[in-house]
C-alpha atoms as a PDB file:
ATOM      1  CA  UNK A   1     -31.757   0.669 -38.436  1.00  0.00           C
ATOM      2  CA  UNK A   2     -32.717  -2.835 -38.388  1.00  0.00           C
ATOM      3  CA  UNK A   3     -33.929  -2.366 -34.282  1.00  0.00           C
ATOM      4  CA  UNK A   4     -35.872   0.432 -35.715  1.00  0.00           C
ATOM      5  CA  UNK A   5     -37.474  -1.732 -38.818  1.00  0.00           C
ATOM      6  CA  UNK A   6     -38.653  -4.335 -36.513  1.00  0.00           C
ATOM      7  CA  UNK A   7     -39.751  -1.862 -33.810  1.00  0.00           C
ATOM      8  CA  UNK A   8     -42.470  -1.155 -36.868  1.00  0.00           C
ATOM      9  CA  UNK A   9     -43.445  -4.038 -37.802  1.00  0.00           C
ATOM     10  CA  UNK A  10     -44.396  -5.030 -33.889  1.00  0.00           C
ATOM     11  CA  UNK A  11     -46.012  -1.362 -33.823  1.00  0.00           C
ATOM     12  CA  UNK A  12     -47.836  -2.856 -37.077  1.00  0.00           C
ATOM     13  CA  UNK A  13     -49.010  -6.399 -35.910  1.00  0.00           C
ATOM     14  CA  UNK A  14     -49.781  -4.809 -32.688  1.00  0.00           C
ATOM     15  CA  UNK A  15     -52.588  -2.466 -34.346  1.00  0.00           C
ATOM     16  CA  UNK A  16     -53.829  -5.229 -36.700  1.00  0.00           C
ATOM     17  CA  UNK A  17     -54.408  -7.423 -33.981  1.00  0.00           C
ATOM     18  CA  UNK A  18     -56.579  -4.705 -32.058  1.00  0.00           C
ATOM     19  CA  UNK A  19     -58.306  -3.765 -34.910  1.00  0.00           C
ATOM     20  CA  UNK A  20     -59.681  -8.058 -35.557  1.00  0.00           C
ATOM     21  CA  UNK A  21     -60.326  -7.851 -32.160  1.00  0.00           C
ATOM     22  CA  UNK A  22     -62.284  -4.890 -31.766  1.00  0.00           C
ATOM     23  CA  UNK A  23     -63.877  -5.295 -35.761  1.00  0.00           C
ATOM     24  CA  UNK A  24     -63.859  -9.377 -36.471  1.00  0.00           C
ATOM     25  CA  UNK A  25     -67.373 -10.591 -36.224  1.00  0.00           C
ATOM     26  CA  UNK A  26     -66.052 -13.975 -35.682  1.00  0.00           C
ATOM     27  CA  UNK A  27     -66.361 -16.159 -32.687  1.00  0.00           C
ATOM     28  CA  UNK A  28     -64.587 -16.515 -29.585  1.00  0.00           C
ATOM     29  CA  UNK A  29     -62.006 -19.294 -31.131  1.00  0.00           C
ATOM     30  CA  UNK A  30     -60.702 -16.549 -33.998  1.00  0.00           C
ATOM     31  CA  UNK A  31     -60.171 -13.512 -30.755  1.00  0.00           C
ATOM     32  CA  UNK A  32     -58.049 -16.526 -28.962  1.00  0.00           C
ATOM     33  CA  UNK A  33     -56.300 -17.156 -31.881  1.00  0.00           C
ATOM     34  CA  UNK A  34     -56.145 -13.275 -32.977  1.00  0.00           C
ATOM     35  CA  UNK A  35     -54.916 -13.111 -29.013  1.00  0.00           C
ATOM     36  CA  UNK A  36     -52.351 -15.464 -29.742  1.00  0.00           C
ATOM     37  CA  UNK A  37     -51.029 -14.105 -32.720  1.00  0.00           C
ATOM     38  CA  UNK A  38     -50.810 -10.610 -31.107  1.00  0.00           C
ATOM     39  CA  UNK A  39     -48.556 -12.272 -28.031  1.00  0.00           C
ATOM     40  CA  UNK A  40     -46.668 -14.278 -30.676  1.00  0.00           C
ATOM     41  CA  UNK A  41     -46.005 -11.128 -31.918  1.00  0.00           C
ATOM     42  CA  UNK A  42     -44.748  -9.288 -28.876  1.00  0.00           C
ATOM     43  CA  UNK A  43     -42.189 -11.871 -27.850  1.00  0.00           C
ATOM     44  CA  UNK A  44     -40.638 -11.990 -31.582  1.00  0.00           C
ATOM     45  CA  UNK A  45     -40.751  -8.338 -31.545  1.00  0.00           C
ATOM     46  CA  UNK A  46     -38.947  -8.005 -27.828  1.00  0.00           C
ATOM     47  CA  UNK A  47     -36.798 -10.781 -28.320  1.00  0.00           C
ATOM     48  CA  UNK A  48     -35.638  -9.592 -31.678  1.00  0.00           C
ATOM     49  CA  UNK A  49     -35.304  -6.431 -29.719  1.00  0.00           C
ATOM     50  CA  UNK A  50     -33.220  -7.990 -27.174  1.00  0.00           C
ATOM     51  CA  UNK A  51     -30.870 -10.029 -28.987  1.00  0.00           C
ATOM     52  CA  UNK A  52     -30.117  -6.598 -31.435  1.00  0.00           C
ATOM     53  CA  UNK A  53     -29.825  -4.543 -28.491  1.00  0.00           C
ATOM     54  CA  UNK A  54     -27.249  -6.583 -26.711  1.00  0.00           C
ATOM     55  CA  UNK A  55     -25.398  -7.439 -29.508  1.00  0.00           C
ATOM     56  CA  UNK A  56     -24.737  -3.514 -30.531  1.00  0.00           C
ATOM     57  CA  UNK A  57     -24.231  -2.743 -27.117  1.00  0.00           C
ATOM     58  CA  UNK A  58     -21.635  -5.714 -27.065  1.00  0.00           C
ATOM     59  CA  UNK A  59     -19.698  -4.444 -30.015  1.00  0.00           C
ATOM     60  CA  UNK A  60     -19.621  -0.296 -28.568  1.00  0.00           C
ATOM     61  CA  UNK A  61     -18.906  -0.813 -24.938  1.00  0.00           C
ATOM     62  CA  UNK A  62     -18.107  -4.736 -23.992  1.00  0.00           C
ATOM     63  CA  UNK A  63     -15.567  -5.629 -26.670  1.00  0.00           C
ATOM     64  CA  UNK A  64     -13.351  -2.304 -26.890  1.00  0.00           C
ATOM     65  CA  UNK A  65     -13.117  -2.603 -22.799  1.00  0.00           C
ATOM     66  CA  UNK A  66     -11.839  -5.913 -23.248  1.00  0.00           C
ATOM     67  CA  UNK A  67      -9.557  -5.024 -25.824  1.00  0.00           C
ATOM     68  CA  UNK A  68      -8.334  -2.105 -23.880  1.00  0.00           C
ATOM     69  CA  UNK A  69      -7.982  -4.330 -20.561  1.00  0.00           C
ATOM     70  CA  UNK A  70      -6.213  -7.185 -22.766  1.00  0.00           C
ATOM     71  CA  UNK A  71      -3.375  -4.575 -23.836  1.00  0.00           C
ATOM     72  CA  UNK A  72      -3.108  -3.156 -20.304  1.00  0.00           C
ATOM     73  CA  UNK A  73      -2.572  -6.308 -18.644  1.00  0.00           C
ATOM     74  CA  UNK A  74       0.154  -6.826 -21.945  1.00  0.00           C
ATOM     75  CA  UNK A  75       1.694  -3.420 -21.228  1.00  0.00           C
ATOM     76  CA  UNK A  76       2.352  -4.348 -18.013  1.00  0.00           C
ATOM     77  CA  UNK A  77       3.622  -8.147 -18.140  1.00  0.00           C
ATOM     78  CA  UNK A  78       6.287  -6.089 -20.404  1.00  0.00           C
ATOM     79  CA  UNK A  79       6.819  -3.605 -17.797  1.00  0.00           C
ATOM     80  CA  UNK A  80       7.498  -6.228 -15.345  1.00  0.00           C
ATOM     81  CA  UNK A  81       9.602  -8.689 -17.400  1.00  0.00           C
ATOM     82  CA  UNK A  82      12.023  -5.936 -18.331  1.00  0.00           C
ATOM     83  CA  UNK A  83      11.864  -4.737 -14.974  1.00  0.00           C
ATOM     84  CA  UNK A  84      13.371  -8.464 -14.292  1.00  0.00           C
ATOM     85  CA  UNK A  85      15.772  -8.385 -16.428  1.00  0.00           C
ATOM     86  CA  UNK A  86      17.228  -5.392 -15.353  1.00  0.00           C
ATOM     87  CA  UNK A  87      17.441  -5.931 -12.165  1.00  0.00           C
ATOM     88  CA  UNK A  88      19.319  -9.382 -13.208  1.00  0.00           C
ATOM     89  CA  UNK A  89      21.630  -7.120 -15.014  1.00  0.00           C
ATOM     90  CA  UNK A  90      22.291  -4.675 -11.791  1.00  0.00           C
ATOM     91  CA  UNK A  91      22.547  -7.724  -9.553  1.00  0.00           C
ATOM     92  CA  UNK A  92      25.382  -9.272 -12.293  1.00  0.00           C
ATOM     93  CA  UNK A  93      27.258  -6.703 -12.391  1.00  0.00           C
ATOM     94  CA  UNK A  94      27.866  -5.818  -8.812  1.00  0.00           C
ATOM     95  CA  UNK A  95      28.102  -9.018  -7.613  1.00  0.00           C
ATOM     96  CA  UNK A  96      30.799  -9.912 -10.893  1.00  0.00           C
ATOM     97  CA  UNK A  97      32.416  -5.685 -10.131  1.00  0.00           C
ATOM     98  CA  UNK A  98      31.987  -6.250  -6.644  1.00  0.00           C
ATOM     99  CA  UNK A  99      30.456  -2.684  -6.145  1.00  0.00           C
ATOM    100  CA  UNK A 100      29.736  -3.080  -2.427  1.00  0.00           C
ATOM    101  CA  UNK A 101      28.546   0.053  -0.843  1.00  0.00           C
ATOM    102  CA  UNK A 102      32.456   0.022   1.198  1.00  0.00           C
ATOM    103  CA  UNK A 103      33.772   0.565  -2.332  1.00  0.00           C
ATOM    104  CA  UNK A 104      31.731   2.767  -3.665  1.00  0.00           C
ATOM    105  CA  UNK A 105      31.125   5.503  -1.166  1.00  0.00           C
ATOM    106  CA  UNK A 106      33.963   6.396   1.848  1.00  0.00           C
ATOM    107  CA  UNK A 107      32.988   4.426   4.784  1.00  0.00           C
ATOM    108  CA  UNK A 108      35.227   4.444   8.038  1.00  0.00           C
ATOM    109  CA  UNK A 109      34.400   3.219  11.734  1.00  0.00           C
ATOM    110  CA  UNK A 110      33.488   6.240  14.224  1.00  0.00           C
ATOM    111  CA  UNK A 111      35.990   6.554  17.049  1.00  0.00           C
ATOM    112  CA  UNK A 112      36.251   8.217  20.270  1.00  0.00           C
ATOM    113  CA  UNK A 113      37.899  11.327  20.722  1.00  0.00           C
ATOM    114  CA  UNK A 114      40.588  11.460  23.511  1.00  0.00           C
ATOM    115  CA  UNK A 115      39.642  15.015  24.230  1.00  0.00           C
ATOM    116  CA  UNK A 116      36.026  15.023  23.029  1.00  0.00           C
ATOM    117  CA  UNK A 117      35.364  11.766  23.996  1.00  0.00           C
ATOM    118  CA  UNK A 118      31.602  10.621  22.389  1.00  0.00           C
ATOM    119  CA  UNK A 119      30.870  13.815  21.428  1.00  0.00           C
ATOM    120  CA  UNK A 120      32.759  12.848  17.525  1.00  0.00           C
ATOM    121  CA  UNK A 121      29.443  10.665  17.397  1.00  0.00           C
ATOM    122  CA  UNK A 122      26.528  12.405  15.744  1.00  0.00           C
ATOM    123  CA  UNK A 123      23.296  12.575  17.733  1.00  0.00           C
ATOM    124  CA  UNK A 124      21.023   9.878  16.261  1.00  0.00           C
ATOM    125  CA  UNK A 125      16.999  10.214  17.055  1.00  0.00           C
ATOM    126  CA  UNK A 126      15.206   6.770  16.211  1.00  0.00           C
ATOM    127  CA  UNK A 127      12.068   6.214  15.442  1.00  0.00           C
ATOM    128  CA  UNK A 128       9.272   3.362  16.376  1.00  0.00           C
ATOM    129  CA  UNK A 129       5.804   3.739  15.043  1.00  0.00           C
ATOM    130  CA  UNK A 130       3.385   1.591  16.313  1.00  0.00           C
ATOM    131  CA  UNK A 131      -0.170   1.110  16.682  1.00  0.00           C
ATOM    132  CA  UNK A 132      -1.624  -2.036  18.860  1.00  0.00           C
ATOM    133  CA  UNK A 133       1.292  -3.896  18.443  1.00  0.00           C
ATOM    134  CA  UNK A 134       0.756  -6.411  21.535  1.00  0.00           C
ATOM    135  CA  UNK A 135       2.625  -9.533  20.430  1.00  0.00           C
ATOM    136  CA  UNK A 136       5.794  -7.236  19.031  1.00  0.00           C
ATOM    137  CA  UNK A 137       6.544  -4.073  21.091  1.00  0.00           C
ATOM    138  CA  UNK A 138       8.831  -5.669  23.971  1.00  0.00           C
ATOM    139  CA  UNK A 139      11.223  -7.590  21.190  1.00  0.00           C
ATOM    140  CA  UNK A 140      10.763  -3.919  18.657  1.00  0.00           C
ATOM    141  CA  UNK A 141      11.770  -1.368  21.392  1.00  0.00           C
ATOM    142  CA  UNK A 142      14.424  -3.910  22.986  1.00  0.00           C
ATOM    143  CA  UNK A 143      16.105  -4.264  19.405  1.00  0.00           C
ATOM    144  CA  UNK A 144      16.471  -0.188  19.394  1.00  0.00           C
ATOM    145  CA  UNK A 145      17.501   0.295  22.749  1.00  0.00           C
ATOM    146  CA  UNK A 146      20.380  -2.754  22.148  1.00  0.00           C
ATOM    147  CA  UNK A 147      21.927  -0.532  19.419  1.00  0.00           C
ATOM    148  CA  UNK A 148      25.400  -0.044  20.147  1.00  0.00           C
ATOM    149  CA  UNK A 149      25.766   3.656  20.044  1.00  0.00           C
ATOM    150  CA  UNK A 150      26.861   6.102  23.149  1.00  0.00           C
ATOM    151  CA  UNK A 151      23.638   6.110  25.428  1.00  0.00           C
ATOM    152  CA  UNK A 152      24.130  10.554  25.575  1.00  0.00           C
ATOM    153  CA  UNK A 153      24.725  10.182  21.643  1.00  0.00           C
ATOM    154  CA  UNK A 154      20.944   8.665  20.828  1.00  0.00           C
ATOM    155  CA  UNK A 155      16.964   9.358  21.568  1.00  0.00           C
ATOM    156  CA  UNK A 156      15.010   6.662  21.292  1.00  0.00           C
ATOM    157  CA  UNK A 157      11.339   7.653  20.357  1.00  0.00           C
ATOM    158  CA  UNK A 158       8.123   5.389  20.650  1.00  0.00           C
ATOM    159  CA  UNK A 159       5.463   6.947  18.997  1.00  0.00           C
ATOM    160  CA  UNK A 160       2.485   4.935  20.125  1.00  0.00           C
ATOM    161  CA  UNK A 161      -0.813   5.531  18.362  1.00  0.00           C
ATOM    162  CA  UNK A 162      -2.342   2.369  20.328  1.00  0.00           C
ATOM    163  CA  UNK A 163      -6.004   2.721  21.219  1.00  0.00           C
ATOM    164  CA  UNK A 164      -6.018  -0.207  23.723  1.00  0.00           C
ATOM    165  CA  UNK A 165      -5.399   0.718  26.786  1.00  0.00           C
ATOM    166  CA  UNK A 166      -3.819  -2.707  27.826  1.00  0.00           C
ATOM    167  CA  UNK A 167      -1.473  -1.778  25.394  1.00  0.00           C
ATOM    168  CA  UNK A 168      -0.616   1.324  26.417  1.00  0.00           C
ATOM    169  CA  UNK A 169       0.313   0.285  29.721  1.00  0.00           C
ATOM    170  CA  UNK A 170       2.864  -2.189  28.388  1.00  0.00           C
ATOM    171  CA  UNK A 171       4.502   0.287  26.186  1.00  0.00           C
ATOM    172  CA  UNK A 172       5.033   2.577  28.920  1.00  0.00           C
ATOM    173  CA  UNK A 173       5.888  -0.751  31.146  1.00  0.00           C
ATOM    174  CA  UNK A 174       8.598  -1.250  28.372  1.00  0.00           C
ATOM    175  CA  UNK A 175       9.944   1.940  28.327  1.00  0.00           C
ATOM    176  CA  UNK A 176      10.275   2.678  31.874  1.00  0.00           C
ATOM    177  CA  UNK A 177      12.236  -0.530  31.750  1.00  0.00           C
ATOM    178  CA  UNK A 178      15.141   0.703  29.809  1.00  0.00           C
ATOM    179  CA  UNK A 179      15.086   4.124  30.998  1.00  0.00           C
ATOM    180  CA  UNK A 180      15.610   2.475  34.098  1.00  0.00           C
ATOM    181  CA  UNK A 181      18.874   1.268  32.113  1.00  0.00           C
ATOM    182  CA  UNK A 182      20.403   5.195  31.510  1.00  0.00           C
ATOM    183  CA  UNK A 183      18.575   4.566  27.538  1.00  0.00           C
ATOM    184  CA  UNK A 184      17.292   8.418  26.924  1.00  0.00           C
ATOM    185  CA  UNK A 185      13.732   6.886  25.221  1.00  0.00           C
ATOM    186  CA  UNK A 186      10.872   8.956  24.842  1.00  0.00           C
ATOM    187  CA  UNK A 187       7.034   7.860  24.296  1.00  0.00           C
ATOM    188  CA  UNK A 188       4.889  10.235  22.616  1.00  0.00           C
ATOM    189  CA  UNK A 189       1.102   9.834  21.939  1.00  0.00           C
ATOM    190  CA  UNK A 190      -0.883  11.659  20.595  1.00  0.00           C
ATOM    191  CA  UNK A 191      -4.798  12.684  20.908  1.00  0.00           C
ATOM    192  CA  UNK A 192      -5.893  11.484  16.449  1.00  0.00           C
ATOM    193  CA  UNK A 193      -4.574   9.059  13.832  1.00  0.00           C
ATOM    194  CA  UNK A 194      -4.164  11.779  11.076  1.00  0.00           C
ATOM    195  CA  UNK A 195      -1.840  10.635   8.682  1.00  0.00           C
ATOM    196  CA  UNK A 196      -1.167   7.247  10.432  1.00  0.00           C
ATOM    197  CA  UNK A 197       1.897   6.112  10.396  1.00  0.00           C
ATOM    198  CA  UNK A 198       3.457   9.021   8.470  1.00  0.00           C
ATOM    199  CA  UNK A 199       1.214  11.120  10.520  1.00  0.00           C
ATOM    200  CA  UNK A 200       2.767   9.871  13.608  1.00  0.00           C
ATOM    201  CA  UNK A 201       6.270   9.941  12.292  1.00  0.00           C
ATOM    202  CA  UNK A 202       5.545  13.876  11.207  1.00  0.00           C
ATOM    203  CA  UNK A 203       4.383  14.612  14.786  1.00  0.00           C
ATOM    204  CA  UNK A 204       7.204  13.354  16.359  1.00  0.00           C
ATOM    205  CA  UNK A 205       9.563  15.597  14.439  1.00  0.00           C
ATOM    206  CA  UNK A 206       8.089  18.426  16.419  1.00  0.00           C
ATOM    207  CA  UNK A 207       9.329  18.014  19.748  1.00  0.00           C
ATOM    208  CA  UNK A 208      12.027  20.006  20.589  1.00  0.00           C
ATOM    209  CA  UNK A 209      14.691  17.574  21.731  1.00  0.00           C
ATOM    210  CA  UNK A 210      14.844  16.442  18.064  1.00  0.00           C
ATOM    211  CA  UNK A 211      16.476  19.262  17.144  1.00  0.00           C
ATOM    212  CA  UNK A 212      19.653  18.221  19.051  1.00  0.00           C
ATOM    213  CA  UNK A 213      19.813  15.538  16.770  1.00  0.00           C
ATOM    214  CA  UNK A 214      21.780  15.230  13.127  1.00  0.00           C
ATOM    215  CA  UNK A 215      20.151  11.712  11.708  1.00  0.00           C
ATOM    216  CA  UNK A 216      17.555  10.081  11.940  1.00  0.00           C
ATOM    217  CA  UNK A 217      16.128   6.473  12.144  1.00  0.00           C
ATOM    218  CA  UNK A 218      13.015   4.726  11.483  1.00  0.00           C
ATOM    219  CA  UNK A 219      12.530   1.067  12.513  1.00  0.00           C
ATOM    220  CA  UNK A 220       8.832  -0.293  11.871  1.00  0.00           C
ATOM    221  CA  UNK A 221       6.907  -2.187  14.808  1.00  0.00           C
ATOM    222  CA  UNK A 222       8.030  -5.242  14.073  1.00  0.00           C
ATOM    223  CA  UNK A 223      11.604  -4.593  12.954  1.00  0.00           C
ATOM    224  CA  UNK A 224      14.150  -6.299  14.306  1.00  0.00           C
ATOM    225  CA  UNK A 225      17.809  -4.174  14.171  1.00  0.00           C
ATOM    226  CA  UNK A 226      21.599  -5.813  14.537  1.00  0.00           C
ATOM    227  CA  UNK A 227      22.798  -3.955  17.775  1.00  0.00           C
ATOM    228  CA  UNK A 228      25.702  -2.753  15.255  1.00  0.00           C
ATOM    229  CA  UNK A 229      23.031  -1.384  12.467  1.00  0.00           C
ATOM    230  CA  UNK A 230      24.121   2.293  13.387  1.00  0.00           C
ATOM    231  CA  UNK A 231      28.056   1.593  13.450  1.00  0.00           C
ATOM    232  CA  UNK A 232      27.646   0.080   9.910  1.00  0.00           C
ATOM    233  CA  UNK A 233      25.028   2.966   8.669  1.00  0.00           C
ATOM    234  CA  UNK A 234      25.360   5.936  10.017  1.00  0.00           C
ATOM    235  CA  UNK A 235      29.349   6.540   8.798  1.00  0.00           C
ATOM    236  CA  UNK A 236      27.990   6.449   5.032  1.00  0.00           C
ATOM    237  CA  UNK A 237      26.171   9.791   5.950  1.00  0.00           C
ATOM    238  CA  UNK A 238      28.652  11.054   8.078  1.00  0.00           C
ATOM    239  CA  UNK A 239      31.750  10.939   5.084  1.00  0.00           C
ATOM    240  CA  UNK A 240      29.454  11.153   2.526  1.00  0.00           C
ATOM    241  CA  UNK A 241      27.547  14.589   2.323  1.00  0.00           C
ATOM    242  CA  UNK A 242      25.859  13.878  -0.924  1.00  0.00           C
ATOM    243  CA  UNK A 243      23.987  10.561   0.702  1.00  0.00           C
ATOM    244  CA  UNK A 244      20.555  11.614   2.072  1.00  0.00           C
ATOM    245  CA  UNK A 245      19.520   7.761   2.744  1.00  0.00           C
ATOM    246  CA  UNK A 246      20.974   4.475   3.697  1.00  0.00           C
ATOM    247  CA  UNK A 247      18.624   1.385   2.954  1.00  0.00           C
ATOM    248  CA  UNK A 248      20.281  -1.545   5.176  1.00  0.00           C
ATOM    249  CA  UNK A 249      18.611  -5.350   4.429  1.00  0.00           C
ATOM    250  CA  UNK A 250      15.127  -5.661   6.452  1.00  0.00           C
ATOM    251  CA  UNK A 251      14.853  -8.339   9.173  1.00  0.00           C
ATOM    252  CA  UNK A 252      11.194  -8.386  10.988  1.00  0.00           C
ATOM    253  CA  UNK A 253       9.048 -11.360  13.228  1.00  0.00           C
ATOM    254  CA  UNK A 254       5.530 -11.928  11.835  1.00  0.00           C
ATOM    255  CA  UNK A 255       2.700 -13.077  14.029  1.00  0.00           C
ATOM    256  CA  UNK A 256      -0.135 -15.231  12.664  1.00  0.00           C
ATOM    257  CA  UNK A 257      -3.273 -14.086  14.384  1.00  0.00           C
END
């Protein structure tokens, strides 16, 4: 209402100052100084304007957001400091329980068969995503060829989604290498990025060799694996049907560019 007052009343100077100037039989000093009145008038008028304008607008739009971003950013400090605490709670009580994963789920070493021989060990297919990774493949692929697992029992897959063609050549540099070892390691490309690296990891479910195989692996680029990660992992899933995933503690390199 008040915008809309003073919105009149600069209408009203506005047609009073027109009407001296076009009526006012006065000299040229009283149209300068009708002239002046009538600009006086417009900057009152806009800045009044203005200043009413932006301080309505402040109290709609500006000052709810900001209340609403000040609670969010509350919301979540909560969220994250009982998120803390919790997690001090979980770590407390296994480590004063000792509720190692041995204890908790059944967990025993896979042997040999006399008669069977390796073929007690499930086939394992592992998986290496990677996508120009010049400065990590050789240590990344070595790591998951090193695994201590019967050579006839595992697949090793590099799926390489590397558009340098440098690259390429050292990838399949690195894999001839250890097939030249008796490792059974496949490197799959293929012709789009869809997906990335889940997109890649998809694909290479589709060959037909993985269906010989019972678990899987995935390693990223620049993972670095124990060679006894799979004698230490894969027996939770074997003795324990109602595990779908073992987690195992990450160890990677990172390269500063």
């Amino acid at each position: 209402m008040t915008t809309f007052l003073k919105s009149l009343i600069f209408l009203q100077d506005s047609c009073l100052a027109f009407l001296s100037l076009m009526f006012h039989r006065g000299s040229s000093e009283d149209a300068a100084e009708a002239l002046k009145k009538l600009e006086a008038s417009i900057n009152g008028a806009r800045i009044s304007i203005d200043t009413t304008w932006t301080r309505e607008f402040r109290s709609l739009f500006i000052v709810p957001l900001f209340k609403c971003l000040v609670a969010f950013c509350l919301i979540i400090s909560l969220l994250v400091f009982i998120e803390g605490i919790y997690m001090n709670l979980v770590v407390l009580y296994v480590k004063v329980f000792e509720r190692k994963p041995e204890k908790v789920y059944r967990w025993e070493p896979m042997q040999e068969d006399i008669e069977l021989g390796h073929e007690t060990y499930p086939m394992v297919l592992v998986q290496i995503p990677m996508y120009n990774e010049k400065e990590v493949l050789q240590l990344s692929i070595g790591a998951a060829c090193r695994l201590i697992w019967p050579l006839d029992r595992l697949i090793v897959q590099v799926l390489d989604d590397s558009t340098d063609q440098t690259i390429k050549e050292l990838v399949n540099t690195e894999c001839a290498k250890w097939e030249s070892k008796g490792v059974n390691i496949k490197c799959e490309r293929r012709d789009n990025r869809n997906g990335y690296k889940a997109g890649a990891l998809k694909e290479g479910m589709k060959h037909n060799y993985v269906k010989l195989c019972n678990y899987v692996v995935i390693f990223d680029a620049d993972f670095q694996p124990e060679p006894d990660y799979l004698q230490h992992s894969v027996p939770f899933l074997v003795h324990n049907p109602e595990v779908a995933l073992v987690q195992a503690r990450w160890r990677f390199s990172t390269y500063i560019m």
